[in-house]
PDB file of N, CA and C in Angstrom:
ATOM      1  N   UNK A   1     103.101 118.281 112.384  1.00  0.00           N
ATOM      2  CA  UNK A   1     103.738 116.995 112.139  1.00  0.00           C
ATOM      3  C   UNK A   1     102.965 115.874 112.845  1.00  0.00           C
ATOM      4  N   UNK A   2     102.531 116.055 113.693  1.00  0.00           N
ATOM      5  CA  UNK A   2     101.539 115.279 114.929  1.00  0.00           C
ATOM      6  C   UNK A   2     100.444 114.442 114.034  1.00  0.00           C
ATOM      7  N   UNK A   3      99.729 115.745 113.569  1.00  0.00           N
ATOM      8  CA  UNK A   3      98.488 115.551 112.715  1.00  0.00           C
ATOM      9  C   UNK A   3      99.120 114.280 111.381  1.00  0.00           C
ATOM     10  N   UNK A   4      99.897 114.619 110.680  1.00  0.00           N
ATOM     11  CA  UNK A   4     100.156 114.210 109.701  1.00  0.00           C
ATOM     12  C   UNK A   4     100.308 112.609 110.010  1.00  0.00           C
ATOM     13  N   UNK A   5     100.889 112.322 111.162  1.00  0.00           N
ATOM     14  CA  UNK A   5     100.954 110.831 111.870  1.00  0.00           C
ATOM     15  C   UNK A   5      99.884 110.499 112.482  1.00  0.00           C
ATOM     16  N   UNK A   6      99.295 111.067 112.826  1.00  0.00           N
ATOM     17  CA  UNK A   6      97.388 110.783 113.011  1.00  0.00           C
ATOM     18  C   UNK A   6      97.227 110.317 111.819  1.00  0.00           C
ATOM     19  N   UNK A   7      96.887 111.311 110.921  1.00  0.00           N
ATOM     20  CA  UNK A   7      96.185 110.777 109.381  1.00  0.00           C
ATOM     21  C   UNK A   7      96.895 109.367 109.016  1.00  0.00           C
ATOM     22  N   UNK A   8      98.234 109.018 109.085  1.00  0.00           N
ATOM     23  CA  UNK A   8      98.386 108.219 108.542  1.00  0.00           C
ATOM     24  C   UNK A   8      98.137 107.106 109.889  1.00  0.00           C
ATOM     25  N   UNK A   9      97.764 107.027 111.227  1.00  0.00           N
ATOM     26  CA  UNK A   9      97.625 106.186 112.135  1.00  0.00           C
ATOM     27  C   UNK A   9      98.692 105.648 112.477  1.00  0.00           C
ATOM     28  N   UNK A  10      99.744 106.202 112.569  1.00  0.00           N
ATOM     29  CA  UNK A  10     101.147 105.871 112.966  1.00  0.00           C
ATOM     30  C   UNK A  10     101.860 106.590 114.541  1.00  0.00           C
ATOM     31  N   UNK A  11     102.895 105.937 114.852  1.00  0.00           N
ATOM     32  CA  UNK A  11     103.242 106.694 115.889  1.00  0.00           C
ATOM     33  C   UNK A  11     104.761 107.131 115.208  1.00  0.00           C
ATOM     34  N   UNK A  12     105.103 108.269 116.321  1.00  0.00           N
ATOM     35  CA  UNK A  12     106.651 108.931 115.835  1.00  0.00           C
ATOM     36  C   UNK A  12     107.319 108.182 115.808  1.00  0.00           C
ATOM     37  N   UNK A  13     107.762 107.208 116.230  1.00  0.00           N
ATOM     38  CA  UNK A  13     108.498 106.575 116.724  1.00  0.00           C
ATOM     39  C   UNK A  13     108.717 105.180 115.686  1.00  0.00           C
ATOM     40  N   UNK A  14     108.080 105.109 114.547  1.00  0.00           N
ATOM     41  CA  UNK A  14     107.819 103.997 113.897  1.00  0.00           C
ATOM     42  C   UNK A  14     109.022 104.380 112.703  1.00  0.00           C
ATOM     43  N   UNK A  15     109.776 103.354 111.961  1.00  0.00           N
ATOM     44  CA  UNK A  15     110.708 103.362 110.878  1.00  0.00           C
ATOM     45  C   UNK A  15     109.919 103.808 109.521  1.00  0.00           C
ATOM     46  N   UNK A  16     111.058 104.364 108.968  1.00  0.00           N
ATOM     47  CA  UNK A  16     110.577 104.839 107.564  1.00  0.00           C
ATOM     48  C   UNK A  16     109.916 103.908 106.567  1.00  0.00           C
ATOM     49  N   UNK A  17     110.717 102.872 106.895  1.00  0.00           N
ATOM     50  CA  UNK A  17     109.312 101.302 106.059  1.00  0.00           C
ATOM     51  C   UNK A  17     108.534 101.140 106.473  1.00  0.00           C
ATOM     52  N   UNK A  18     107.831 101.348 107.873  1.00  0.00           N
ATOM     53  CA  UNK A  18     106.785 101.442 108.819  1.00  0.00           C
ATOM     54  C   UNK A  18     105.641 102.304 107.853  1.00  0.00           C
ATOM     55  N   UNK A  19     106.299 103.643 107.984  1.00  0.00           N
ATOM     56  CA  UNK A  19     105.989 105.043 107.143  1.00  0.00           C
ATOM     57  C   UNK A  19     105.091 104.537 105.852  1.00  0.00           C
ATOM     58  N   UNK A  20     105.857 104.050 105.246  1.00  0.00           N
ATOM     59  CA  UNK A  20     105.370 103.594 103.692  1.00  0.00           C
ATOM     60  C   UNK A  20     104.792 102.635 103.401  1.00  0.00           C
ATOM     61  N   UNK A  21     104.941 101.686 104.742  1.00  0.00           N
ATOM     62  CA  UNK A  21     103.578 100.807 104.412  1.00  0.00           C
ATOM     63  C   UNK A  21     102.211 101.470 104.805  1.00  0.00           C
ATOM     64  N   UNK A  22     102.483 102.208 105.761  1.00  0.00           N
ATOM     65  CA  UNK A  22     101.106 102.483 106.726  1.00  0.00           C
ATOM     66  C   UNK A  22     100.978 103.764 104.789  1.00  0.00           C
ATOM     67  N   UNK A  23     101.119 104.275 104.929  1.00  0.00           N
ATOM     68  CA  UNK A  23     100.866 105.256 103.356  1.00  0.00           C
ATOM     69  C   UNK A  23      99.940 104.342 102.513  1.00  0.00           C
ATOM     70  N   UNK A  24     101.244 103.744 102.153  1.00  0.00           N
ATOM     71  CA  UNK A  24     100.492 102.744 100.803  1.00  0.00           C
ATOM     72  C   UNK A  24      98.902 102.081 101.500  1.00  0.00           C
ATOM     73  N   UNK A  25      98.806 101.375 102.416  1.00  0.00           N
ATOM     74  CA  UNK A  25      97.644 100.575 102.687  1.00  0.00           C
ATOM     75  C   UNK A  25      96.545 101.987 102.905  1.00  0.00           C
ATOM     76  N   UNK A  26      96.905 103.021 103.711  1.00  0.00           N
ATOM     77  CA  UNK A  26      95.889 103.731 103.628  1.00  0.00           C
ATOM     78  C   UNK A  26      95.474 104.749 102.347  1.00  0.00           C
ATOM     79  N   UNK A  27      96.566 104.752 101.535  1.00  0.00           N
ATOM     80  CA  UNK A  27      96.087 105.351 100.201  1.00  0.00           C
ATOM     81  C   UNK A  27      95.188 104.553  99.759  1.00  0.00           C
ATOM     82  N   UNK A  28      95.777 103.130  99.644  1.00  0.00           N
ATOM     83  CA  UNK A  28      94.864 102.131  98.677  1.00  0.00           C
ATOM     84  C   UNK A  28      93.460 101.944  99.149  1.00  0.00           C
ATOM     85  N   UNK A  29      93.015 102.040 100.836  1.00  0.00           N
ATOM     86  CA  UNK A  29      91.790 102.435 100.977  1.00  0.00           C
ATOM     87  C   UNK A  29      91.227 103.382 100.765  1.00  0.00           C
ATOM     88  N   UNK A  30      91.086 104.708  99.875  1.00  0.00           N
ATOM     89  CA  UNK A  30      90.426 105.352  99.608  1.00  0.00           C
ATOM     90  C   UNK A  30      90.703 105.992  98.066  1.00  0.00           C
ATOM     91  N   UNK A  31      91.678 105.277  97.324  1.00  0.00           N
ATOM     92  CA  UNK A  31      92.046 105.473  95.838  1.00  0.00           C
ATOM     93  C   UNK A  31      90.861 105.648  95.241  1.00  0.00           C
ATOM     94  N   UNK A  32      90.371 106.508  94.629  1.00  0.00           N
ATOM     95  CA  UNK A  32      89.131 106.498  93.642  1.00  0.00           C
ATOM     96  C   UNK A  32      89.198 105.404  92.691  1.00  0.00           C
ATOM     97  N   UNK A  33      89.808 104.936  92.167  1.00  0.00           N
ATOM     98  CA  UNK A  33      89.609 104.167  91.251  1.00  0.00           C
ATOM     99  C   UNK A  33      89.343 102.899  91.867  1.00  0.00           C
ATOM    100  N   UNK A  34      90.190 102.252  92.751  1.00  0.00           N
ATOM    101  CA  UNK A  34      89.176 100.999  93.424  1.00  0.00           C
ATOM    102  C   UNK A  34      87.647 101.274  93.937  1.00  0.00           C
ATOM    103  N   UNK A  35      87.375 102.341  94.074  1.00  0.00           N
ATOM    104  CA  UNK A  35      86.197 102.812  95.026  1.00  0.00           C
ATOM    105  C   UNK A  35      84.604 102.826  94.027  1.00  0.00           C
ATOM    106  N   UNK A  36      85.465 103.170  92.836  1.00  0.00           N
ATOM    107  CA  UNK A  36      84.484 103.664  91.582  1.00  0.00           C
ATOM    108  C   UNK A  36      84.330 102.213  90.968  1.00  0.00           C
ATOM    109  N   UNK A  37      85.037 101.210  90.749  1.00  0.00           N
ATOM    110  CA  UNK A  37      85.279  99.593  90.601  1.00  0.00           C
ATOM    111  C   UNK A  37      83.634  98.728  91.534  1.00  0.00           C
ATOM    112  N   UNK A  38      83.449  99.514  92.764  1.00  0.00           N
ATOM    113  CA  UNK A  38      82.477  99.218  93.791  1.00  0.00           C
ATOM    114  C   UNK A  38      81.469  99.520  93.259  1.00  0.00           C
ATOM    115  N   UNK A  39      81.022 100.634  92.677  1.00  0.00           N
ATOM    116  CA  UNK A  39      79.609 101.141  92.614  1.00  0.00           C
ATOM    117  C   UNK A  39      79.128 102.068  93.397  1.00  0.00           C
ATOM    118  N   UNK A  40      80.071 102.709  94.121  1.00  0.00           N
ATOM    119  CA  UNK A  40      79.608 103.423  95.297  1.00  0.00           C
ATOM    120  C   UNK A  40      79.474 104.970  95.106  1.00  0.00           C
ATOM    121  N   UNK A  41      78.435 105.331  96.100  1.00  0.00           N
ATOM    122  CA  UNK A  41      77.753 106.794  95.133  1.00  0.00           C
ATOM    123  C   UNK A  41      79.020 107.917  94.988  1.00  0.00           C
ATOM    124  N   UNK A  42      78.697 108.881  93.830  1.00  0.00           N
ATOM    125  CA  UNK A  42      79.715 109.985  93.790  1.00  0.00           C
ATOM    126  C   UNK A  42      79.989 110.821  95.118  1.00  0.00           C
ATOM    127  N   UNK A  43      79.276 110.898  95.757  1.00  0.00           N
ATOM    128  CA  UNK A  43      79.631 111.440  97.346  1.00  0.00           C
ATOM    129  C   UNK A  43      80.530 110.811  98.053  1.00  0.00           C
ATOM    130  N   UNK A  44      80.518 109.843  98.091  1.00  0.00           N
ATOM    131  CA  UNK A  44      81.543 109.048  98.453  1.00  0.00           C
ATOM    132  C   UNK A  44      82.914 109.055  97.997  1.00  0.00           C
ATOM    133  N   UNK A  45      83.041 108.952  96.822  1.00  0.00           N
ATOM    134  CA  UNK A  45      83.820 109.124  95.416  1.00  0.00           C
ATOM    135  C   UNK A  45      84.655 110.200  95.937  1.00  0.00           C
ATOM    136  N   UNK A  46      83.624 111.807  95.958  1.00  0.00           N
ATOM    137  CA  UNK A  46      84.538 112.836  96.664  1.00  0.00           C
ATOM    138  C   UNK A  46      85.314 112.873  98.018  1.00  0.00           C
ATOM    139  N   UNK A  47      84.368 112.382  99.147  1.00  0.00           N
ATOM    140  CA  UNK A  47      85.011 112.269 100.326  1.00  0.00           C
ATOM    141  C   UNK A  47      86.083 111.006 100.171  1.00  0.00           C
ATOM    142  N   UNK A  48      86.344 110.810  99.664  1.00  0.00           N
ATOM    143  CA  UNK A  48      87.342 109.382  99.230  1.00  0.00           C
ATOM    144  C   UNK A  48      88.758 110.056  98.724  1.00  0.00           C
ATOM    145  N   UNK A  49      88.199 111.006  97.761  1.00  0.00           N
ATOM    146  CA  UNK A  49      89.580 111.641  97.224  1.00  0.00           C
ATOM    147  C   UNK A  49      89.662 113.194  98.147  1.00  0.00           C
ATOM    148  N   UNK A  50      88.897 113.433  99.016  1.00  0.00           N
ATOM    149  CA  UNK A  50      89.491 114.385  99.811  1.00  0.00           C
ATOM    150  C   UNK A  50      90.393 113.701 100.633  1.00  0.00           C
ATOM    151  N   UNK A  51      90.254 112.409 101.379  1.00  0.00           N
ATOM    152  CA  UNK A  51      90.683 111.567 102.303  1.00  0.00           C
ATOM    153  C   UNK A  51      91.844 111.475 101.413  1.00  0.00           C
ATOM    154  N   UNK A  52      92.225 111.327 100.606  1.00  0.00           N
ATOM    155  CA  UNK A  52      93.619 110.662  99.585  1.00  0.00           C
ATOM    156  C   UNK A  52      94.589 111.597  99.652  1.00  0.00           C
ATOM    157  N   UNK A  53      93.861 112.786  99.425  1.00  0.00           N
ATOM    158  CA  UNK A  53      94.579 114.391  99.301  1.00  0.00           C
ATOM    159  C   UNK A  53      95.682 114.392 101.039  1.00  0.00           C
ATOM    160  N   UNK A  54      94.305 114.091 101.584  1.00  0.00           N
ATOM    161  CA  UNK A  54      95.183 114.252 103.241  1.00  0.00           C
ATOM    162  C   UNK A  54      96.066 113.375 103.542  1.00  0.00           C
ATOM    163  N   UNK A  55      95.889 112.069 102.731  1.00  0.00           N
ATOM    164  CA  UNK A  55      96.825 110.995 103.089  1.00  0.00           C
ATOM    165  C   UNK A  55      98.223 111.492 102.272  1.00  0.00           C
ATOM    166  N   UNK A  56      97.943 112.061 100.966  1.00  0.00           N
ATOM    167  CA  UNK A  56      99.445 112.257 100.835  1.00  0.00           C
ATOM    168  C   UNK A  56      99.920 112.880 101.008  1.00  0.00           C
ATOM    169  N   UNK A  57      99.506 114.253 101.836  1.00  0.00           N
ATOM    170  CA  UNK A  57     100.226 115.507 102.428  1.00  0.00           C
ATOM    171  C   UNK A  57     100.729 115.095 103.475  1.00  0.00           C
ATOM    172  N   UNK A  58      99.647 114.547 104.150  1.00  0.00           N
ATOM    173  CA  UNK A  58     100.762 113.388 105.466  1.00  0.00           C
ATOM    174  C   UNK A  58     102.204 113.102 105.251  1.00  0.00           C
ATOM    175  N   UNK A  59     102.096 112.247 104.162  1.00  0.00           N
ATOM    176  CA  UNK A  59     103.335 112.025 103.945  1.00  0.00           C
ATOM    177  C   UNK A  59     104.037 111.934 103.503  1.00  0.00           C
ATOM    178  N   UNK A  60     104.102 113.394 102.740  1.00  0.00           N
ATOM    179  CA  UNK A  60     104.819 114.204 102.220  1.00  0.00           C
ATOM    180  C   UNK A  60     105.584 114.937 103.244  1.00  0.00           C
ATOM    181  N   UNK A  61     104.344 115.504 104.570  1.00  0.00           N
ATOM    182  CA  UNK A  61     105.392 116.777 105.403  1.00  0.00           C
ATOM    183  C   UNK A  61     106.368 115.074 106.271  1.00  0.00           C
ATOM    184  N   UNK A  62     105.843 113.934 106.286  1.00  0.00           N
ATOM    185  CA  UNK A  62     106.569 112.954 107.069  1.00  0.00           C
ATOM    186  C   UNK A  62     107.996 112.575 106.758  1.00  0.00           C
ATOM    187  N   UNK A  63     107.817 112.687 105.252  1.00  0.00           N
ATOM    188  CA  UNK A  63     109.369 112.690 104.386  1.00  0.00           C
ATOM    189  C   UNK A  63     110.024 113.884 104.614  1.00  0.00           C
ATOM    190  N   UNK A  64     109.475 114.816 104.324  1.00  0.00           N
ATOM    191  CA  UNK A  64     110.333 116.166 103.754  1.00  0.00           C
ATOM    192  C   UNK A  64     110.372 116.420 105.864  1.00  0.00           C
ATOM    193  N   UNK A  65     109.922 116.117 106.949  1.00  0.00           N
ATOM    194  CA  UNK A  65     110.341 116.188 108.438  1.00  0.00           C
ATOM    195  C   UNK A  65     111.480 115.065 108.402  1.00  0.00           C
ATOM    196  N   UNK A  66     111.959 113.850 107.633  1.00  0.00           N
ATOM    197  CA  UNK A  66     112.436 112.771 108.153  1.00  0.00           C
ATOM    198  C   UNK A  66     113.872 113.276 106.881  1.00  0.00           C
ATOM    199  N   UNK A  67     113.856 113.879 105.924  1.00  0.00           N
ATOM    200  CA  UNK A  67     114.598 114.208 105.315  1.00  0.00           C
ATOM    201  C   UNK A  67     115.154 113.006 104.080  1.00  0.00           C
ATOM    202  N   UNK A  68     113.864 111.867 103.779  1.00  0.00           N
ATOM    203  CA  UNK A  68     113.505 110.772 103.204  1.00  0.00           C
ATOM    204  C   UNK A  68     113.209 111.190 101.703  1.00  0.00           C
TER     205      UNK A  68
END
């Protein structure tokens, strides 16, 4: 659960709207589709949507721990 508030750069202690902003802004930095909009090489592209993958398991276990 620790980790999952790392990834998203949050502390425990922060509100569930806290939660979902910090989500949303860090999804939207690494969404493939804004990223691919850039020009930026397919390597990137991948480590972008591995980064996305982790952002929403974050907070997913953050909901399904908060019962949200």
């Amino acid at each position: 659960l620790d980790e999952a508030y790392d990834a998203l750069g949050i502390s425990t202690t922060v509100s569930d709207k806290e939660v979902k902003v910090a989500y949303r802004a860090k999804a939207a930095d690494f969404h493939p589709d804004k990223l691919k909009s850039k020009d930026l090489p397919k390597e990137f592209i991948a480590f972008a949507n591995d980064q996305l993958a982790r952002i929403n398991l974050a907070h997913k276990v953050i909901r399904d721990a908060r019962g949200t």
